[in-house]
Protein backbone atom coordinates (compact mmCIF):
# COMPACT_ATOMS: atom_id res chain seq x y z
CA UNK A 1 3.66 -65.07 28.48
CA UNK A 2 2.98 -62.61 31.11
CA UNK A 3 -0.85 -60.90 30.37
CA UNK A 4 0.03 -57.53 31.31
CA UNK A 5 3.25 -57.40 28.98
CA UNK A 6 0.79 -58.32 25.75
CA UNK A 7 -1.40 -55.26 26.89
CA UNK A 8 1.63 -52.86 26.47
CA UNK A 9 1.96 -53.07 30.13
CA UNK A 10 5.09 -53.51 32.21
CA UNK A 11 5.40 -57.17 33.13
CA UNK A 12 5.63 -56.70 36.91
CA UNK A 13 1.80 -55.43 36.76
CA UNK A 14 2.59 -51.46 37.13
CA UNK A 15 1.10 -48.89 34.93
CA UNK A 16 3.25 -46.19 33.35
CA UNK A 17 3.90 -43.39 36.06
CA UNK A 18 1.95 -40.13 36.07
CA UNK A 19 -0.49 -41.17 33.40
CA UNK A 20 -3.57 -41.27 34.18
CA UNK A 21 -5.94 -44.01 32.68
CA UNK A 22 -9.44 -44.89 31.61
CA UNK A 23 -11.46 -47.66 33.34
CA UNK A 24 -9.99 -49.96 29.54
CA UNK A 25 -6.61 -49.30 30.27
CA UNK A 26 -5.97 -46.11 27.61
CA UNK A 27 -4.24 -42.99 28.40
CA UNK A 28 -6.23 -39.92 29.15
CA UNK A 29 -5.44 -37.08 28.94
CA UNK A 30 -4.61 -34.51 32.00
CA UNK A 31 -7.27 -31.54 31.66
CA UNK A 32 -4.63 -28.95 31.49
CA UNK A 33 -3.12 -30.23 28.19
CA UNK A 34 -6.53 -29.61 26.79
CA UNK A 35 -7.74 -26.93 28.06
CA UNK A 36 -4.73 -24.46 27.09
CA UNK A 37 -4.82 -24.96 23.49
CA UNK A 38 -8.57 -24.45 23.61
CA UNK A 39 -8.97 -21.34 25.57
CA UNK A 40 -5.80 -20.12 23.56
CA UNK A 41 -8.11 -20.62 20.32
CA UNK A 42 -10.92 -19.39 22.05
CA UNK A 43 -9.28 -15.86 22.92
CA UNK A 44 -7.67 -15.68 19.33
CA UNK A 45 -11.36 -16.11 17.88
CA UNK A 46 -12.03 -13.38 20.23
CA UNK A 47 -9.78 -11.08 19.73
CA UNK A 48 -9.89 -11.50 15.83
CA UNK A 49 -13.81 -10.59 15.93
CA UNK A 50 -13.37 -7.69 17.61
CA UNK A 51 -10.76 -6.61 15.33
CA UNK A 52 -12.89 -7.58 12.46
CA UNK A 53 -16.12 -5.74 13.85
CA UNK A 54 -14.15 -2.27 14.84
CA UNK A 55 -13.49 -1.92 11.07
CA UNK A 56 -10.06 -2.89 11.44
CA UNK A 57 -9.72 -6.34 9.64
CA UNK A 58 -6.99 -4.97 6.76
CA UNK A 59 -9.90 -3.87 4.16
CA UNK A 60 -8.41 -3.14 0.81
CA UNK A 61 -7.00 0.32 -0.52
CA UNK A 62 -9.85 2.27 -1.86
CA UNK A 63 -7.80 4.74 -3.83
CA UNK A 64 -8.77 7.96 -5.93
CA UNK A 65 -6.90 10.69 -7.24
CA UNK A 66 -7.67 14.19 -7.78
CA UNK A 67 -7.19 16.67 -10.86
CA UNK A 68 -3.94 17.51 -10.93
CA UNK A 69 -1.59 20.34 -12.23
CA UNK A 70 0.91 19.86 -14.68
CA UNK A 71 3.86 22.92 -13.95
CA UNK A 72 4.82 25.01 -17.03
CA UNK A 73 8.46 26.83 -17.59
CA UNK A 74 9.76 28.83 -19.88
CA UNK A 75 11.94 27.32 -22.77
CA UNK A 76 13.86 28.43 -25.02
CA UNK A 77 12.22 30.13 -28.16
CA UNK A 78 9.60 31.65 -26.44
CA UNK A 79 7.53 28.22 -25.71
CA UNK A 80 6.12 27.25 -22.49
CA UNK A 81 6.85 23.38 -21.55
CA UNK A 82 5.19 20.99 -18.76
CA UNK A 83 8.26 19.96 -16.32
CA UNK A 84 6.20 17.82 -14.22
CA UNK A 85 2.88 16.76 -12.99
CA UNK A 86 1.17 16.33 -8.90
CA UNK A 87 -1.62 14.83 -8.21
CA UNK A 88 -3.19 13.77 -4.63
CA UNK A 89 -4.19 10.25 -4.62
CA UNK A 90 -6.04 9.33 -1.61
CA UNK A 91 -6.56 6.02 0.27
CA UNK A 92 -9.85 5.61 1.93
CA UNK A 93 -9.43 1.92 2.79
CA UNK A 94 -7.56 -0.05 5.68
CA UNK A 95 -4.58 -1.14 3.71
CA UNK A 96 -1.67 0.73 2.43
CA UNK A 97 -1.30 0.66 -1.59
CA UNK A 98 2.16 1.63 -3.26
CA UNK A 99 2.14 4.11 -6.40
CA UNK A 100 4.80 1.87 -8.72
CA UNK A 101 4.24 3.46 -12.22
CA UNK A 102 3.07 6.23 -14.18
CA UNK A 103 2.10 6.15 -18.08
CA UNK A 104 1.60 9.79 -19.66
CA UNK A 105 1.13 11.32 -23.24
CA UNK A 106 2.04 9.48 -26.35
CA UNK A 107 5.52 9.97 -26.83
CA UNK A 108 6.42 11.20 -23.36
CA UNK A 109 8.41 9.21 -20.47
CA UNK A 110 7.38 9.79 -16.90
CA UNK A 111 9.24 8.96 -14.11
CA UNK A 112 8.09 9.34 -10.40
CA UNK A 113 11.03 11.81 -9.16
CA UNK A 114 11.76 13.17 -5.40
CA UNK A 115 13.59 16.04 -4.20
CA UNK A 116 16.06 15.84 -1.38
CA UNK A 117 18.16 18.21 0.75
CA UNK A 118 21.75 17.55 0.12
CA UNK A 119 22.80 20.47 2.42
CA UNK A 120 23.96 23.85 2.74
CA UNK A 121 20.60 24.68 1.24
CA UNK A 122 20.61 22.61 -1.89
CA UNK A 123 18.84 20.14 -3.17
CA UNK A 124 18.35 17.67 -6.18
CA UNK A 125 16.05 15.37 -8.11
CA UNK A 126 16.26 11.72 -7.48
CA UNK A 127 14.43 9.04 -9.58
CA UNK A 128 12.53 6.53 -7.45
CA UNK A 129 10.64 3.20 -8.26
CA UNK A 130 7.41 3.62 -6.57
CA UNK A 131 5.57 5.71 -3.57
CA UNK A 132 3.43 4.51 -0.97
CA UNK A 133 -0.79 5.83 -0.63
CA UNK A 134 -0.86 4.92 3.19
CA UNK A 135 -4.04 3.25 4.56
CA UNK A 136 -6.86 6.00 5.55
CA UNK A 137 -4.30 9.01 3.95
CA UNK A 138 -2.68 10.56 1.27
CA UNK A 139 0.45 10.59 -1.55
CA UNK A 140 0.59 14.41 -1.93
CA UNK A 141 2.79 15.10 -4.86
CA UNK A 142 4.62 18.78 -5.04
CA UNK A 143 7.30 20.53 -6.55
CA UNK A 144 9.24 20.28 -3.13
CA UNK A 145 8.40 16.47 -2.34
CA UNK A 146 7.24 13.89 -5.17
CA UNK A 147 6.33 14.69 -8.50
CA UNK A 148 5.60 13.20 -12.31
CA UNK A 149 8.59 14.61 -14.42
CA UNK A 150 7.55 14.56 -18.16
CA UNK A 151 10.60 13.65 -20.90
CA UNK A 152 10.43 15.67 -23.07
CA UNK A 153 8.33 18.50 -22.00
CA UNK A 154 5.24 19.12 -24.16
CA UNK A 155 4.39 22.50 -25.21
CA UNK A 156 1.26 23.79 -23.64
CA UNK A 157 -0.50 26.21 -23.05
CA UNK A 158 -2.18 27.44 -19.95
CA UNK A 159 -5.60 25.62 -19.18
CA UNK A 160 -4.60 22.38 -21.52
CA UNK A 161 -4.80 19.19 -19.77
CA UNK A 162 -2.35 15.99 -20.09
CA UNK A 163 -4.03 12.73 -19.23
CA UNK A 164 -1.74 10.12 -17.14
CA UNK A 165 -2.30 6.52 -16.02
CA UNK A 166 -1.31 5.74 -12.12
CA UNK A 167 -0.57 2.27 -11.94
CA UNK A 168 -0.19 0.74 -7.95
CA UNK A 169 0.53 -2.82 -6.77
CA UNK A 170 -2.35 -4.11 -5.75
CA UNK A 171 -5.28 -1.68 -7.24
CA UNK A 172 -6.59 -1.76 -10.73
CA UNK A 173 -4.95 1.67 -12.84
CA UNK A 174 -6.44 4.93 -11.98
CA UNK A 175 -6.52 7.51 -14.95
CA UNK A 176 -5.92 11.63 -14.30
CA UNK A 177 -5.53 15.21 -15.41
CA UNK A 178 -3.14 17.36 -14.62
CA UNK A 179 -4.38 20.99 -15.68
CA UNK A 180 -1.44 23.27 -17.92
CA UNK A 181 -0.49 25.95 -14.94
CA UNK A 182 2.34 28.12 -14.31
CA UNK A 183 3.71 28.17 -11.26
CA UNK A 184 2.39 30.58 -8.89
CA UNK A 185 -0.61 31.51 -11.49
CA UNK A 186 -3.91 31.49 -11.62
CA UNK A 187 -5.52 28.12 -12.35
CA UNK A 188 -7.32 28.65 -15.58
CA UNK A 189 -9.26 25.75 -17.38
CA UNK A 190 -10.06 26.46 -21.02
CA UNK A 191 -12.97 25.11 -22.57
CA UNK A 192 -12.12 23.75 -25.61
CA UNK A 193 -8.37 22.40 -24.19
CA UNK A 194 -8.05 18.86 -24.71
């Protein structure tokens, strides 16, 4: 039995073309199918850190939301109801959050409604399933963008306050008031309102 065959050699005493050896006979390695991976790592690392240290390493939504207003109409039989709600909830952290619920008053629905040109001046309300608080911004709510709409209106008074629940994807439930105002009034709080 030829030696060089039992090593895993060819039998006429040639070693395998273009691979370089150790003194025992094992493959090595050229330098170049080392060194690529590891200065690839190396400048990922690198990059990463910086990222990290810049303050841009994808820190969580820090939300918050402001007092809001809660819009009262006219109704008929001379009582004023709440049509819908705004707040400003505002994102001071690196990621984006997204708005997907709100819960309202006992025995009121609210739905997260936008309003959209249809053309020739018109618009209408369209229901939609959540909003999203970009990263280092805001989800400003108005009577022309997004709003809260209330089913059924409550009957309020000016300065009353409703208390909502804003529930988002990945942040824990933030609680608000939206203050009783009319539109294009005076924002009055009253002391004893609720």
């Amino acid at each position: 039995m030829n030696h060089d065959a039992v090593n895993g050699e060819r039998g006429d005493g040639a070693r395998g073309e273009g691979a370089p050896t150790h003194r025992d006979g094992r493959s090595r390695l050229p330098v170049a199918a080392v060194a690529v991976p590891v200065l690839t790592c190396l400048a990922t690392l690198g990059t990463l850190t910086l990222w990290t240290a810049t303050g841009n390493a994808g820190t969580p939504a820090r939300l918050s939301v402001t007092e809001g207003r809660a819009l009262l109409l006219p109704a008929p039989g001379g009582r004023t109801e709440a049509t819908a709600a705004f707040f400003t909830v505002r994102n001071s952290g690196g990621a984006d959050d997204v708005l997907t619920g709100v819960t309202g008053p006992a025995g009121h629905r609210v739905m997260l409604s936008r309003t959209v040109d249809i053309g020739r001046n018109a618009r209408r309300m369209t229901m939609v399933r959540s909003a999203t608080v970009p990263a280092g911004g805001a989800l400003r709510m108005t009577p022309t963008t997004l709003d809260l709409m209330l089913s059924p209106a409550p009957a309020l008074a000016p300065g009353d306050r409703l208390t909502f629940t804003l529930h988002f994807r990945n942040s824990p439930p933030l609680t608000a008031r939206a203050l009783a105002t009319r539109p294009g009034g005076p924002v009055v709080s009253r002391p004893d309102a609720p």
